[in-house]
PDB file of N, CA and C in Angstrom:
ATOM      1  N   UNK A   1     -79.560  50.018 -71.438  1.00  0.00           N
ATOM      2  CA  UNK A   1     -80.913  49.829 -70.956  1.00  0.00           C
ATOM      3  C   UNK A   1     -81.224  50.987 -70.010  1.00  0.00           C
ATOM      4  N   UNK A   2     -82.549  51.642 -70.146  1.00  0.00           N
ATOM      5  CA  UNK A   2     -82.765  52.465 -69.470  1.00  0.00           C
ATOM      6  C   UNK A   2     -84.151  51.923 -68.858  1.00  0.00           C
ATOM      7  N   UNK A   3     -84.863  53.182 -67.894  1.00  0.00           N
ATOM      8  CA  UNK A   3     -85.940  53.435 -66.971  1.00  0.00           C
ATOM      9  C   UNK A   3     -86.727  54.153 -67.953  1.00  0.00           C
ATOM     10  N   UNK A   4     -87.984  53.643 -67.989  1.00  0.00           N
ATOM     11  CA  UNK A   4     -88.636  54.851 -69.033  1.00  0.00           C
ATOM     12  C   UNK A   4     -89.646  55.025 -67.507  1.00  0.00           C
ATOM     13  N   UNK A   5     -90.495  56.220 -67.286  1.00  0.00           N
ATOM     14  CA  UNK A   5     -91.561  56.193 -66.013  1.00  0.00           C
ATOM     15  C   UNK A   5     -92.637  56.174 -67.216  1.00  0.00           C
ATOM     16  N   UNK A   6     -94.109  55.890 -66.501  1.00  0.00           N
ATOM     17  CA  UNK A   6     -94.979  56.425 -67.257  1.00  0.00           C
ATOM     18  C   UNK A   6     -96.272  56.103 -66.421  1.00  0.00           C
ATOM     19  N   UNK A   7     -97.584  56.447 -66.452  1.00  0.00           N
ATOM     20  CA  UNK A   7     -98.537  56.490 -65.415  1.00  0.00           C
ATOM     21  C   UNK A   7     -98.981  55.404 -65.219  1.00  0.00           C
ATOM     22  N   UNK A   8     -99.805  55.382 -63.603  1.00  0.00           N
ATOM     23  CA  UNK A   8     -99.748  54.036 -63.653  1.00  0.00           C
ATOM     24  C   UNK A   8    -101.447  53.426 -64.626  1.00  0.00           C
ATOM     25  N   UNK A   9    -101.589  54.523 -64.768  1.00  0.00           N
ATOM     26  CA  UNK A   9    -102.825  54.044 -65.889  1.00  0.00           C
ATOM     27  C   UNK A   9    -102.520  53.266 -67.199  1.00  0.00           C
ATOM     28  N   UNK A  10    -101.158  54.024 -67.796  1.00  0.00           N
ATOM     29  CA  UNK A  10    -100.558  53.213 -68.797  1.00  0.00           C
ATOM     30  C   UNK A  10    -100.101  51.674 -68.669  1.00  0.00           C
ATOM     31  N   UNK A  11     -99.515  51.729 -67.134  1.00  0.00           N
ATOM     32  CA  UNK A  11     -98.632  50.497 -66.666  1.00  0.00           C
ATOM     33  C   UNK A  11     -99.832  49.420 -66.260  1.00  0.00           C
ATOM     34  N   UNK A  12    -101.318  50.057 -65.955  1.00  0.00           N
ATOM     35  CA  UNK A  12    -102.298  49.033 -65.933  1.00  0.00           C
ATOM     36  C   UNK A  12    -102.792  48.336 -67.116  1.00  0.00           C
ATOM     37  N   UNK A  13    -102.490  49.550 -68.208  1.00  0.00           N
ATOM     38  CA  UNK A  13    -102.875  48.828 -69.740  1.00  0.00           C
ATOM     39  C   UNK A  13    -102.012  47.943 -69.856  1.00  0.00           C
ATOM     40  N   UNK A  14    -100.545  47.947 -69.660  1.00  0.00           N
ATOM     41  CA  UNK A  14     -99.381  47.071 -70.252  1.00  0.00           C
ATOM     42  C   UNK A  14     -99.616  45.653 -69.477  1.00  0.00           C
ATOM     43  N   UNK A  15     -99.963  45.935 -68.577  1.00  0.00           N
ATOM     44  CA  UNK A  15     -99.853  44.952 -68.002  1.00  0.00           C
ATOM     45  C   UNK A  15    -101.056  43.793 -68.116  1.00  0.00           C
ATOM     46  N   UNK A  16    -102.619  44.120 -68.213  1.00  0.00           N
ATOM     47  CA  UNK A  16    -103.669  43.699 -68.885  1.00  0.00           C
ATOM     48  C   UNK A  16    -103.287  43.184 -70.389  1.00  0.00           C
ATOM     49  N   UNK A  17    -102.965  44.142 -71.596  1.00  0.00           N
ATOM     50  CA  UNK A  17    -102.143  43.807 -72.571  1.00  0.00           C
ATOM     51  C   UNK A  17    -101.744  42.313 -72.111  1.00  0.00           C
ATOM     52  N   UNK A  18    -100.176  42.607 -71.646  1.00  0.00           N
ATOM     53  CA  UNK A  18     -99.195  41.700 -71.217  1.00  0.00           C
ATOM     54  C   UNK A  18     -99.838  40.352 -70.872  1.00  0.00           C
ATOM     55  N   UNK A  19    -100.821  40.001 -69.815  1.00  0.00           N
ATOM     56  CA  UNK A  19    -101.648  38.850 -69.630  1.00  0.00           C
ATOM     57  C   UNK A  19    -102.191  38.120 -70.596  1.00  0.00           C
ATOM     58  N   UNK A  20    -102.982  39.432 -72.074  1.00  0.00           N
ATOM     59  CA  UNK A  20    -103.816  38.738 -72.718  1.00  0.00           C
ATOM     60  C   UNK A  20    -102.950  37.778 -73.922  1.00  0.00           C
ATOM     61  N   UNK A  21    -101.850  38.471 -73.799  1.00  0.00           N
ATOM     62  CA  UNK A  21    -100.853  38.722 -75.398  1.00  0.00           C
ATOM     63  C   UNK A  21     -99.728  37.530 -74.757  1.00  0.00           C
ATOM     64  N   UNK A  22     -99.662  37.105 -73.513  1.00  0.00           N
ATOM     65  CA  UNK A  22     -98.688  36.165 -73.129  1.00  0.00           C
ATOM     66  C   UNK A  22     -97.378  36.496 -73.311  1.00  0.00           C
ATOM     67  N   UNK A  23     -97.128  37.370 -72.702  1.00  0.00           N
ATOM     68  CA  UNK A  23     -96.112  38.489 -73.146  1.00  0.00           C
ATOM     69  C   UNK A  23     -95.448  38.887 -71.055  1.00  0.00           C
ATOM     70  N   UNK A  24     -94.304  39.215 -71.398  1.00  0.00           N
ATOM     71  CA  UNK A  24     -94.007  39.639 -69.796  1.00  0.00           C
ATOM     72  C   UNK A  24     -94.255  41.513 -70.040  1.00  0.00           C
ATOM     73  N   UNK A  25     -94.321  42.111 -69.282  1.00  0.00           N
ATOM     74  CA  UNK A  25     -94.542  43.397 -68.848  1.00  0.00           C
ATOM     75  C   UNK A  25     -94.294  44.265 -69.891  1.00  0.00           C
ATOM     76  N   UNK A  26     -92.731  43.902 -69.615  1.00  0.00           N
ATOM     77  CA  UNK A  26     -91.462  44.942 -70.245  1.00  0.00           C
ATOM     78  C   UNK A  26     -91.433  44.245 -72.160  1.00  0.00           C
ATOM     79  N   UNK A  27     -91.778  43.055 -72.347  1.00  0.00           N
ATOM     80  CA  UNK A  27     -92.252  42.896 -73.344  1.00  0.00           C
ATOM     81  C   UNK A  27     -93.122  43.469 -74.591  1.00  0.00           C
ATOM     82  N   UNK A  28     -94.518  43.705 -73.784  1.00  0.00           N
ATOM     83  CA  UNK A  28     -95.437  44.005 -73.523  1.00  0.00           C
ATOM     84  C   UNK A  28     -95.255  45.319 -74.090  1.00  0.00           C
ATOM     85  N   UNK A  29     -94.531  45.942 -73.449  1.00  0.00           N
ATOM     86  CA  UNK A  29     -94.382  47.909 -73.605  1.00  0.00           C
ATOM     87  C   UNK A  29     -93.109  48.190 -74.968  1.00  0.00           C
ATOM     88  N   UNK A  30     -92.579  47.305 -74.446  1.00  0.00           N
ATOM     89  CA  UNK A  30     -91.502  46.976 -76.230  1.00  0.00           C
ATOM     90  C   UNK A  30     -92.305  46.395 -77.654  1.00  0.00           C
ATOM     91  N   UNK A  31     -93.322  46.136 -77.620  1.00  0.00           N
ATOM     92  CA  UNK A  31     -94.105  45.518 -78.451  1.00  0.00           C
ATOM     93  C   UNK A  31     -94.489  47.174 -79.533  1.00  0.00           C
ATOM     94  N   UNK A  32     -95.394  47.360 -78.129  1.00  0.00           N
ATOM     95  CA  UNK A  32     -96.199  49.092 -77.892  1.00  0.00           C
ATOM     96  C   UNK A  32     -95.145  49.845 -78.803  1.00  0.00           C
ATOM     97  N   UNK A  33     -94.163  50.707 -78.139  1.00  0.00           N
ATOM     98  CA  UNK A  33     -93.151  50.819 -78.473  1.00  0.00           C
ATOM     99  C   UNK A  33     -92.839  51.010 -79.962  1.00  0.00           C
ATOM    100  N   UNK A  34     -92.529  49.782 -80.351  1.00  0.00           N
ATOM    101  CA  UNK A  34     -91.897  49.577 -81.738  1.00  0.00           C
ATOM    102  C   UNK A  34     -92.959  49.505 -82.810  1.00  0.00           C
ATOM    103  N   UNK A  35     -93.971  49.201 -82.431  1.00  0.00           N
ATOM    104  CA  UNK A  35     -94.995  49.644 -83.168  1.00  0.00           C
ATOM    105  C   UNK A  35     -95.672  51.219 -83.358  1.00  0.00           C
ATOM    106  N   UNK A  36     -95.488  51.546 -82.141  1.00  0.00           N
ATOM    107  CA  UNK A  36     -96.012  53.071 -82.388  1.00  0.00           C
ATOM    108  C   UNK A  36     -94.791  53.877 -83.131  1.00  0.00           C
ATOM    109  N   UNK A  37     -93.750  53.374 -83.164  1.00  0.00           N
ATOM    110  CA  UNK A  37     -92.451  54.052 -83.890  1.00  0.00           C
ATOM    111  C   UNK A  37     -92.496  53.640 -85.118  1.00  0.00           C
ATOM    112  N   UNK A  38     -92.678  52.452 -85.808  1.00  0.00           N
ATOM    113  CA  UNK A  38     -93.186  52.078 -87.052  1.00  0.00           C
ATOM    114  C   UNK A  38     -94.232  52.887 -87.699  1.00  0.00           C
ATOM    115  N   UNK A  39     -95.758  53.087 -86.576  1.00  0.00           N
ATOM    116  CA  UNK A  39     -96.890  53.628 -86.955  1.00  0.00           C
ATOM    117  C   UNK A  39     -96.257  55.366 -87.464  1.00  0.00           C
ATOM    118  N   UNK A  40     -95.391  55.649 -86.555  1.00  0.00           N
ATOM    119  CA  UNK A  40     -94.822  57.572 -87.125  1.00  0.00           C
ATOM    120  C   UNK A  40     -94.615  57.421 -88.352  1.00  0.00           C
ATOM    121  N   UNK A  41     -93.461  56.669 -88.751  1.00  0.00           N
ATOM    122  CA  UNK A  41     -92.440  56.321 -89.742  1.00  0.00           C
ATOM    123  C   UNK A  41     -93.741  55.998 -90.901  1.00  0.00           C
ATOM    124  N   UNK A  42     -94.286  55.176 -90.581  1.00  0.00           N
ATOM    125  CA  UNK A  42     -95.152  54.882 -92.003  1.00  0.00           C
ATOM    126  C   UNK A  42     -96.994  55.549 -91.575  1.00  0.00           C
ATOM    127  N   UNK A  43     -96.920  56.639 -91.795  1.00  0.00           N
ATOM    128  CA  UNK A  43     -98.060  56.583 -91.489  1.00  0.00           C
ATOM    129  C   UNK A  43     -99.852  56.574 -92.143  1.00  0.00           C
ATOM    130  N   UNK A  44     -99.243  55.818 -93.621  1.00  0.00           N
ATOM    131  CA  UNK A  44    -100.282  56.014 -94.405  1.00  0.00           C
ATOM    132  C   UNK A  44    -100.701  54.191 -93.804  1.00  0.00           C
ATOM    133  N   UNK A  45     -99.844  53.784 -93.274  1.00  0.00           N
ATOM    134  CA  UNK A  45    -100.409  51.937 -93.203  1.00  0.00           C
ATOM    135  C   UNK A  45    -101.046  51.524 -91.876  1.00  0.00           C
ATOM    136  N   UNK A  46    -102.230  50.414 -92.533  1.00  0.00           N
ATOM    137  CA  UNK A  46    -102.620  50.444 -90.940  1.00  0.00           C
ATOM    138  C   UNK A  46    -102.065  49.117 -90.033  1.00  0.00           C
ATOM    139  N   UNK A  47    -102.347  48.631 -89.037  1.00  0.00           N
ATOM    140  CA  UNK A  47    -101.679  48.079 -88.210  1.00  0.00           C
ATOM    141  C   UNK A  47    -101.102  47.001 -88.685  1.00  0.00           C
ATOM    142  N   UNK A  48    -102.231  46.271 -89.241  1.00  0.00           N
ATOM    143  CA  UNK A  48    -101.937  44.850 -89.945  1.00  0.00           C
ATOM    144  C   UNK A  48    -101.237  44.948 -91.163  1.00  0.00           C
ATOM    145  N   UNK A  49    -100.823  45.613 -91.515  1.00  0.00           N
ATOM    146  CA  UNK A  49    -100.089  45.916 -92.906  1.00  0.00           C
ATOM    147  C   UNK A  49     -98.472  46.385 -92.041  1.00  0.00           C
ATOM    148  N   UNK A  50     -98.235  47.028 -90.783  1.00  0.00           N
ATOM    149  CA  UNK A  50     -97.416  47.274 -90.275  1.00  0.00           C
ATOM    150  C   UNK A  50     -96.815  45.875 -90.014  1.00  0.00           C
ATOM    151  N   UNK A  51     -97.880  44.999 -89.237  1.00  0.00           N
ATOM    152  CA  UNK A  51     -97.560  43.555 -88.408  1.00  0.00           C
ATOM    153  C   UNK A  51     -96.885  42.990 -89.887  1.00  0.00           C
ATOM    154  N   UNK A  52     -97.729  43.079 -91.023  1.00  0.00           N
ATOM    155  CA  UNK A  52     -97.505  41.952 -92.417  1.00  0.00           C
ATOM    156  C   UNK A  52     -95.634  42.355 -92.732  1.00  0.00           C
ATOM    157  N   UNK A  53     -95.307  44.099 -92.241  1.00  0.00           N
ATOM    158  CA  UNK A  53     -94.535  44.376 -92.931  1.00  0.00           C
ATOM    159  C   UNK A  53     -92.867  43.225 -92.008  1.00  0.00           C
ATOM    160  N   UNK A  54     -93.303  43.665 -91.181  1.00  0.00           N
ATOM    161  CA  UNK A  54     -92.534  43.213 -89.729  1.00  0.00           C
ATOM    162  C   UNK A  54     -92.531  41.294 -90.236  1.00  0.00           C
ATOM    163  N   UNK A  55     -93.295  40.726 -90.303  1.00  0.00           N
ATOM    164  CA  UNK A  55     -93.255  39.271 -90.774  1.00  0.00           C
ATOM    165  C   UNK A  55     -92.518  38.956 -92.271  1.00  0.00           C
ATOM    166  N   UNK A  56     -92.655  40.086 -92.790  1.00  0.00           N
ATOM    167  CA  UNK A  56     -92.270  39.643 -94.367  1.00  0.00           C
ATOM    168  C   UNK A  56     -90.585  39.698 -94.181  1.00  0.00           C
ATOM    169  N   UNK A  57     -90.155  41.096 -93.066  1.00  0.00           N
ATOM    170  CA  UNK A  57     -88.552  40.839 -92.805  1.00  0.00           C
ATOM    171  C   UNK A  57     -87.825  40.033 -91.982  1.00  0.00           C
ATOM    172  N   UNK A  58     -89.232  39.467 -91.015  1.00  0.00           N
ATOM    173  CA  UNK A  58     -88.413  38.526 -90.417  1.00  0.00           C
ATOM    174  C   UNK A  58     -88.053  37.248 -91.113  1.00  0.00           C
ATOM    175  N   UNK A  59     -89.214  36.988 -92.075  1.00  0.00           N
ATOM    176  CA  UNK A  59     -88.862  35.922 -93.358  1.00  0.00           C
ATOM    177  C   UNK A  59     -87.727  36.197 -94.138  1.00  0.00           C
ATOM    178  N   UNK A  60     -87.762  37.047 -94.474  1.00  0.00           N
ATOM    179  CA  UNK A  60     -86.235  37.476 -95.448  1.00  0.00           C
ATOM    180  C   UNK A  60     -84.737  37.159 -94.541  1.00  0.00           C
ATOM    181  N   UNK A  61     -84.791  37.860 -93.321  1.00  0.00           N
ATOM    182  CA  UNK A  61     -83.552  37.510 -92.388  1.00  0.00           C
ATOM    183  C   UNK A  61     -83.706  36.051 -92.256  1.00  0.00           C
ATOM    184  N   UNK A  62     -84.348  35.383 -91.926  1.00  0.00           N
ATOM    185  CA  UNK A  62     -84.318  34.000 -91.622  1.00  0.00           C
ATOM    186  C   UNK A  62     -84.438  32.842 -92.869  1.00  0.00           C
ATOM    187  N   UNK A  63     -84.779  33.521 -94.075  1.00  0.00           N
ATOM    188  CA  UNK A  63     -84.170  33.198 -95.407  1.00  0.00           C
ATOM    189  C   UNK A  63     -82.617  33.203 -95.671  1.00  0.00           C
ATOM    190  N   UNK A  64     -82.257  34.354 -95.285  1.00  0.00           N
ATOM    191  CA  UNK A  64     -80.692  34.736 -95.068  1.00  0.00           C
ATOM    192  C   UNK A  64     -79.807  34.228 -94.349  1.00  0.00           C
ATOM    193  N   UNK A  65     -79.886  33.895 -92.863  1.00  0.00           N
ATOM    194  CA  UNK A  65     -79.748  33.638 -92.140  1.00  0.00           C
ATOM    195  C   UNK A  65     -79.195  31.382 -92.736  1.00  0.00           C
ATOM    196  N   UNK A  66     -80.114  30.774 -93.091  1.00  0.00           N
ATOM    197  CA  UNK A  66     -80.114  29.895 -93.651  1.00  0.00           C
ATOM    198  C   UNK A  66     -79.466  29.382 -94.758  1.00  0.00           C
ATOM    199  N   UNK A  67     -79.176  30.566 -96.035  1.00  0.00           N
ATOM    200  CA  UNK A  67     -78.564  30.205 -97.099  1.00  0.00           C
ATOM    201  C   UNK A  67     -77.045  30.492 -96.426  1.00  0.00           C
ATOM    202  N   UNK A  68     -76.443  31.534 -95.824  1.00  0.00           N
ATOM    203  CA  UNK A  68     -75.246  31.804 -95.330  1.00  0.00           C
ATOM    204  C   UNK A  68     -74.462  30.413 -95.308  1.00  0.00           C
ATOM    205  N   UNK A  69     -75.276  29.030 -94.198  1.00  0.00           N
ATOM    206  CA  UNK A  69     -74.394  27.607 -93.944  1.00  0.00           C
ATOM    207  C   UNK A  69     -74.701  26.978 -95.879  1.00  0.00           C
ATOM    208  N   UNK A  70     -75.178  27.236 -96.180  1.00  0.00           N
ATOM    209  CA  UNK A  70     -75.485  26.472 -97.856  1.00  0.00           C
ATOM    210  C   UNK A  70     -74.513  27.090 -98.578  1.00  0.00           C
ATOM    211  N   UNK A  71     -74.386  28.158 -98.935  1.00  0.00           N
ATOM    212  CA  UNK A  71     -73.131  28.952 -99.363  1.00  0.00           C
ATOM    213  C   UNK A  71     -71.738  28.543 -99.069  1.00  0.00           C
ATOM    214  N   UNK A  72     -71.464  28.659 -97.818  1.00  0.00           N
ATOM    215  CA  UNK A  72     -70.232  27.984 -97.488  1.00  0.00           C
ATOM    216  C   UNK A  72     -69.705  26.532 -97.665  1.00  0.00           C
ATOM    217  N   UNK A  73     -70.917  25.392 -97.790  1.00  0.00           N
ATOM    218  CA  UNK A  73     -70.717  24.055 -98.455  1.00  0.00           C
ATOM    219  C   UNK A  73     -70.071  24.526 -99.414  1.00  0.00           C
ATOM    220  N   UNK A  74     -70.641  25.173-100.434  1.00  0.00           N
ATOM    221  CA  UNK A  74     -70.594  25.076-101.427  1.00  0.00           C
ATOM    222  C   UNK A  74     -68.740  25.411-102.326  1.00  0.00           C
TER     223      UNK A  74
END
């Protein structure tokens, strides 16, 4: 874990963000974050197609995640 600095103009957005989104601070800026690193990586998609992509794997892991104890009955 590190210190990232950044202005406090940014840290007023995160934190406004953070209130609206019910989110803590550092949350908040990890959200930011991993989305704007997604947004590089793919950059023909727009946000909601980013968010859809992010939901469709958390379905798959937690598909996975589930058959693993069914498997082992078996």
């Amino acid at each position: 874990m590190g210190i990232i600095k950044i202005s406090d103009d940014v840290h007023d957005d995160v934190r406004r963000a953070s209130q609206v989104m019910s989110r803590s601070i550092n949350a908040q800026a990890e959200f930011w974050i991993k989305i704007g690193r997604l947004a590089e990586r793919n950059p023909t998609m727009s946000f909601s197609e980013i968010i859809q992509m992010e939901l469709d794997k958390a379905d798959l892991e937690e598909q996975a995640m589930t058959e693993v104890p069914k498997q082992a009955l078996a």
